[in-house]
N, C-alpha and C. Protein backbone atom coordinates (compact mmCIF):
# COMPACT_ATOMS: atom_id res chain seq x y z
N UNK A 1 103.68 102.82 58.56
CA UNK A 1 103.78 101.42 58.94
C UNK A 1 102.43 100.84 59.34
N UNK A 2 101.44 101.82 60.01
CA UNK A 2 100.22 101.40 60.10
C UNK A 2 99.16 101.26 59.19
N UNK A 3 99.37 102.07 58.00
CA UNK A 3 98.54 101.76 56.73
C UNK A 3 97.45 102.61 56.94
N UNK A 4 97.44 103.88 58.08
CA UNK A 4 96.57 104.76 58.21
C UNK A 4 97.39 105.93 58.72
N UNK A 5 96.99 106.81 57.98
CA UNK A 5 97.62 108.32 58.76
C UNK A 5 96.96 108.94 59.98
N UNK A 6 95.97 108.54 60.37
CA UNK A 6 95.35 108.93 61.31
C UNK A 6 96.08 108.32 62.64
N UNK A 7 95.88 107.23 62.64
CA UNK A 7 96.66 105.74 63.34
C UNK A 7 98.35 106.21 64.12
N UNK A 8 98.98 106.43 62.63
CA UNK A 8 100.39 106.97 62.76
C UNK A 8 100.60 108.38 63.34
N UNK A 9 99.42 109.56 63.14
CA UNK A 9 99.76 110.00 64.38
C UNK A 9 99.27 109.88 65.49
N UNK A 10 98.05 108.96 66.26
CA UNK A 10 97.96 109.37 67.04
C UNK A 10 98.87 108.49 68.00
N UNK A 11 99.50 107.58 67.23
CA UNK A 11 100.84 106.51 67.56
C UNK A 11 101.90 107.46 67.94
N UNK A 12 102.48 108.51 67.12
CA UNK A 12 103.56 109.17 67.50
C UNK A 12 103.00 110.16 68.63
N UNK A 13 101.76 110.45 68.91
CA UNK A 13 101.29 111.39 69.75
C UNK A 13 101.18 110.78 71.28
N UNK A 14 101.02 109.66 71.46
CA UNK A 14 100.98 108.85 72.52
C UNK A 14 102.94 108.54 72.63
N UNK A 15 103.31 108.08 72.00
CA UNK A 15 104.60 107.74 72.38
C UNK A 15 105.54 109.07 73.19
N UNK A 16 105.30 110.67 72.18
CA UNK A 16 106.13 111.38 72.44
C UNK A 16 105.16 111.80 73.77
N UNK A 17 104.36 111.88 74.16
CA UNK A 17 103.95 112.16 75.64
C UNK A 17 104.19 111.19 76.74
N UNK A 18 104.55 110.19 76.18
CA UNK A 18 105.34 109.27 77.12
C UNK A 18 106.20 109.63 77.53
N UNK A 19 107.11 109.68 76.30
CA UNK A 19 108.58 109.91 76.12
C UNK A 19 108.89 111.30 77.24
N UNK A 20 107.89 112.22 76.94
CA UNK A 20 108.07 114.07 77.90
C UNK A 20 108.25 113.57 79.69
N UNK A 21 106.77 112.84 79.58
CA UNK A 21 106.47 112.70 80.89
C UNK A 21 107.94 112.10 81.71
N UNK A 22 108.37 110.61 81.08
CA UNK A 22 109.51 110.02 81.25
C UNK A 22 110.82 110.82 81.63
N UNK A 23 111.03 112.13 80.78
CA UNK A 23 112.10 112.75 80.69
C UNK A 23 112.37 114.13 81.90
N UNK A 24 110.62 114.37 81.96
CA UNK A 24 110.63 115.24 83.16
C UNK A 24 111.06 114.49 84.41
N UNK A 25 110.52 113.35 84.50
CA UNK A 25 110.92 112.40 85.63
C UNK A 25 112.24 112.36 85.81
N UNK A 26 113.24 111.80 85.14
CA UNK A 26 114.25 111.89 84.68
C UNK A 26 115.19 113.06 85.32
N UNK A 27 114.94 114.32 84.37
CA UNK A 27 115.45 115.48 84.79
C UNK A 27 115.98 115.57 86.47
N UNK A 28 114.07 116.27 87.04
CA UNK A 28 113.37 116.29 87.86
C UNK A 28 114.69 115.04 88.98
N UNK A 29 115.07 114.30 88.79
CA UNK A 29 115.15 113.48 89.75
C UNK A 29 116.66 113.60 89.73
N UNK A 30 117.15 113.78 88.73
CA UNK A 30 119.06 113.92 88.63
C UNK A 30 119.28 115.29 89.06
N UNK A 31 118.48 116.85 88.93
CA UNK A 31 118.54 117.67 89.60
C UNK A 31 118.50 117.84 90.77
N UNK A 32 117.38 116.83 91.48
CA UNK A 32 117.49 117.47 92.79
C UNK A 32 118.40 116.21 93.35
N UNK A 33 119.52 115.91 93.14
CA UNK A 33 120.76 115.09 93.79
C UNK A 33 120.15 113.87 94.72
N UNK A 34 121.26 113.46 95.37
CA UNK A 34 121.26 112.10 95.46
C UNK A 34 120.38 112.04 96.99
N UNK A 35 119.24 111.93 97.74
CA UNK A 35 119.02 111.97 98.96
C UNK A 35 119.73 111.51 100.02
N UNK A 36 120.39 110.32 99.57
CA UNK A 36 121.54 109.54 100.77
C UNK A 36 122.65 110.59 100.89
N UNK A 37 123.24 111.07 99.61
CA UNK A 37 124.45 112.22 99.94
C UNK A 37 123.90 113.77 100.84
N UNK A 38 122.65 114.26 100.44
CA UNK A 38 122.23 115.23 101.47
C UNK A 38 122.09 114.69 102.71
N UNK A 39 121.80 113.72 103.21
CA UNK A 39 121.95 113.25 104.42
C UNK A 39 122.86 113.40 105.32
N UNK A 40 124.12 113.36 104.48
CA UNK A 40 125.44 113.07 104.84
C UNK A 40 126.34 114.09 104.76
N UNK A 41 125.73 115.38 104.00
CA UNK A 41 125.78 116.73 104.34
C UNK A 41 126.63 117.36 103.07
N UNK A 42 126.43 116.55 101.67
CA UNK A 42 127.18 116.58 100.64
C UNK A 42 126.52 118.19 100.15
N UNK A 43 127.18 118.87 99.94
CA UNK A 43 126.55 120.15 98.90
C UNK A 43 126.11 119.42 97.33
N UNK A 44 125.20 119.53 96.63
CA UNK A 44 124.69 119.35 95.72
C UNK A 44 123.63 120.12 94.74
N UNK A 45 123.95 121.16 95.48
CA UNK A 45 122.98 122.64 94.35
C UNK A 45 124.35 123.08 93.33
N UNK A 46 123.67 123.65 92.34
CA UNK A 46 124.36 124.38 91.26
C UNK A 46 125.49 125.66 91.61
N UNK A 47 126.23 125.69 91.84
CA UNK A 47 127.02 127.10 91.99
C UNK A 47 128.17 127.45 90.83
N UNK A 48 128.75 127.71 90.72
CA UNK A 48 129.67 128.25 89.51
C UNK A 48 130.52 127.52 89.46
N UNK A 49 131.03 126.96 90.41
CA UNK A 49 132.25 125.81 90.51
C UNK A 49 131.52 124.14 90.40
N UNK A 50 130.64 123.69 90.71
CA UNK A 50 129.86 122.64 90.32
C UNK A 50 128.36 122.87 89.67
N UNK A 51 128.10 121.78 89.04
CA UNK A 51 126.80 121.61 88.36
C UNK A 51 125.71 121.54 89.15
N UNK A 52 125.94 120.35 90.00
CA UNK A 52 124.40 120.59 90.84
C UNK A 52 124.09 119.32 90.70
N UNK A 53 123.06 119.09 91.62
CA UNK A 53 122.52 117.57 91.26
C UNK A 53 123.48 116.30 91.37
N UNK A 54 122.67 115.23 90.58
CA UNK A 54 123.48 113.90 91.03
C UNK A 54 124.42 113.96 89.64
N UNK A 55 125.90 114.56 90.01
CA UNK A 55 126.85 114.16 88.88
C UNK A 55 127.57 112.58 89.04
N UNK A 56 127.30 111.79 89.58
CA UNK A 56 127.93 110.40 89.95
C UNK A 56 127.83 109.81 88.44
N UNK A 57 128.83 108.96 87.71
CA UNK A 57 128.64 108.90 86.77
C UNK A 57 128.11 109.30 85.25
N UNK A 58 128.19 110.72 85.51
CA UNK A 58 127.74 111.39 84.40
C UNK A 58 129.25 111.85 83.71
N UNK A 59 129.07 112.20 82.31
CA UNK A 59 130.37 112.91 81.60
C UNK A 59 130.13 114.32 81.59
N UNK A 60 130.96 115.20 82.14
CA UNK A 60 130.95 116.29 82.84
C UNK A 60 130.83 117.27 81.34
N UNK A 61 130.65 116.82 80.25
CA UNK A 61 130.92 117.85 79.53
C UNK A 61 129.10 117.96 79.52
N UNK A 62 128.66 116.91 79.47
CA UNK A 62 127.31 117.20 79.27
C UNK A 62 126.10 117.24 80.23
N UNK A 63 126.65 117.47 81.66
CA UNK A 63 126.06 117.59 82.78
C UNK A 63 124.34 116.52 83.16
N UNK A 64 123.76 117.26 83.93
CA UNK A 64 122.75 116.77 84.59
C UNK A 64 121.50 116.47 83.33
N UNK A 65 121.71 117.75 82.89
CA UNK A 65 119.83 117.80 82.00
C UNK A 65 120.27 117.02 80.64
N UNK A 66 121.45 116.92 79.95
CA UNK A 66 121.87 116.44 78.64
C UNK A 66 121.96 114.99 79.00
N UNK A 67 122.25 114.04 80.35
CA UNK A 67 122.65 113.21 80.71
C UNK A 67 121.14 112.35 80.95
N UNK A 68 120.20 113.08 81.21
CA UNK A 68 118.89 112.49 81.23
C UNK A 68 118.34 112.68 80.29
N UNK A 69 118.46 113.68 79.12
CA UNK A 69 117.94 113.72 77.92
C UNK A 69 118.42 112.08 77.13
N UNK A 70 119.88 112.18 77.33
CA UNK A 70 120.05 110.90 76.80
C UNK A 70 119.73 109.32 77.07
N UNK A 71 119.72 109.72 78.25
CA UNK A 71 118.93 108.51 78.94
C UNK A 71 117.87 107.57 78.76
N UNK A 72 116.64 108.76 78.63
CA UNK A 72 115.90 109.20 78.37
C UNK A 72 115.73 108.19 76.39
N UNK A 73 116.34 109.13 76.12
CA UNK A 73 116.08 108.62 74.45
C UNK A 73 116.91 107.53 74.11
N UNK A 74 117.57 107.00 74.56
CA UNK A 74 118.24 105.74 73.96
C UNK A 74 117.54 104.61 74.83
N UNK A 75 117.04 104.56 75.82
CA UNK A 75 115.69 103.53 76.55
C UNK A 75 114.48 103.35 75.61
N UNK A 76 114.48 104.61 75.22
CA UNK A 76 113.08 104.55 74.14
C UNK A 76 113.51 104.20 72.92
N UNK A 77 114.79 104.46 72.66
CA UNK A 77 114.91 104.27 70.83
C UNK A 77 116.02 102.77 71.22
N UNK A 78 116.24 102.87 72.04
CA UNK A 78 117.41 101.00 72.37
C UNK A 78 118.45 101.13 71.10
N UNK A 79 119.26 102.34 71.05
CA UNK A 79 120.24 102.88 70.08
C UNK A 79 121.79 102.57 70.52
N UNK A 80 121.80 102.14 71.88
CA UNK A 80 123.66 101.81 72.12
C UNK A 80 124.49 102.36 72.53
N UNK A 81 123.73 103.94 72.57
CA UNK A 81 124.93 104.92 72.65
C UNK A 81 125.10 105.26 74.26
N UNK A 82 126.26 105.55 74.51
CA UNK A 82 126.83 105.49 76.17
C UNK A 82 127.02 107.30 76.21
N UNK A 83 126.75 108.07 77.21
CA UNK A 83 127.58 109.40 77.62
C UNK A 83 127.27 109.47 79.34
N UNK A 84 126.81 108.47 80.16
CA UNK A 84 126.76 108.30 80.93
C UNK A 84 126.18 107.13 81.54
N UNK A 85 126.15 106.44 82.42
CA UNK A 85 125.62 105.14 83.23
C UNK A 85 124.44 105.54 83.47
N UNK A 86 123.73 104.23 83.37
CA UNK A 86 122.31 104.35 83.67
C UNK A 86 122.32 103.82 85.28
N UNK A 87 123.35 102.51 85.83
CA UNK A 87 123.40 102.78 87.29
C UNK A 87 123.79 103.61 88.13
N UNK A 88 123.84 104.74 87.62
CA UNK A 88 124.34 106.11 87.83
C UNK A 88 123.08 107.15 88.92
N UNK A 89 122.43 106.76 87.98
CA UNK A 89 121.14 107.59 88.18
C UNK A 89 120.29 107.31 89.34
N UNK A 90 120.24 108.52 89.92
CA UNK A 90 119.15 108.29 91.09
C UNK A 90 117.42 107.66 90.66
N UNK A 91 117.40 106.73 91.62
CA UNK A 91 116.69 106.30 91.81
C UNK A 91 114.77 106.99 91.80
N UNK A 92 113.87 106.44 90.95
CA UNK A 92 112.55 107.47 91.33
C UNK A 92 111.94 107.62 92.65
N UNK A 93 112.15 106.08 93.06
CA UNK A 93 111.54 105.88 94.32
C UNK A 93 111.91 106.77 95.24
N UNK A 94 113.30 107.02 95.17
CA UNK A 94 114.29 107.80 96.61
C UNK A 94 113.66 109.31 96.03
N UNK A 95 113.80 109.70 95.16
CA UNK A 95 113.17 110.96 94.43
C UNK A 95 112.31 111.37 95.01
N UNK A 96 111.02 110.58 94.54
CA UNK A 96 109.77 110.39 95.47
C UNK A 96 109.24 110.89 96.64
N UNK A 97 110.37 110.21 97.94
CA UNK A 97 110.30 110.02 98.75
C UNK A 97 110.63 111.68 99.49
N UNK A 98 111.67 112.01 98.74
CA UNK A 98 111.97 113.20 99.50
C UNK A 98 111.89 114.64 98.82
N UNK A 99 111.28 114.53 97.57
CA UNK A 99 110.67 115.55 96.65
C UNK A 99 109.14 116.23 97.37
């Protein structure tokens, strides 16, 4: 589309290191659960009977890391597709704050 191959990758090379950085964030922030619910003395680590992390609006078949993968790529590609809420998701700032 750029009319140079050089161009086009270093276009896809900048985007997909966006895209990583974005997704670690992402992850990173739905794993370590919701800070207002640890407050409040919610269990939110991984054990055999729950997933871990912030499941609030996620579809349980595809848990924490699939739920920000998707997130993740339909923000960047603006594709439509739903498997969980994006007002769902913890916040970076609160992340941040107590990471």
């Amino acid at each position: 589309m750029v009319g140079d191959t050089r161009q086009g990758w270093a276009i896809l090379a900048a985007m997909t290191i966006v895209f990583v950085v974005l997704l670690a964030v992402c992850v990173g922030s739905e794993q370590a659960g919701n800070p207002a619910l640890t407050k409040l003395g919610a269990d939110q680590t991984a054990a055999t009977m729950q997933a871990g992390g912030n499941m609030e609006g996620k579809e349980t078949r595809f848990g924490v890391v699939n739920s920000a993968l998707w997130a993740t790529a339909t923000t960047a590609a603006s594709n439509g597709s739903v498997n969980s809420m994006h007002d769902s998701f913890t916040p970076s700032e609160a992340w941040c704050r107590c990471g």
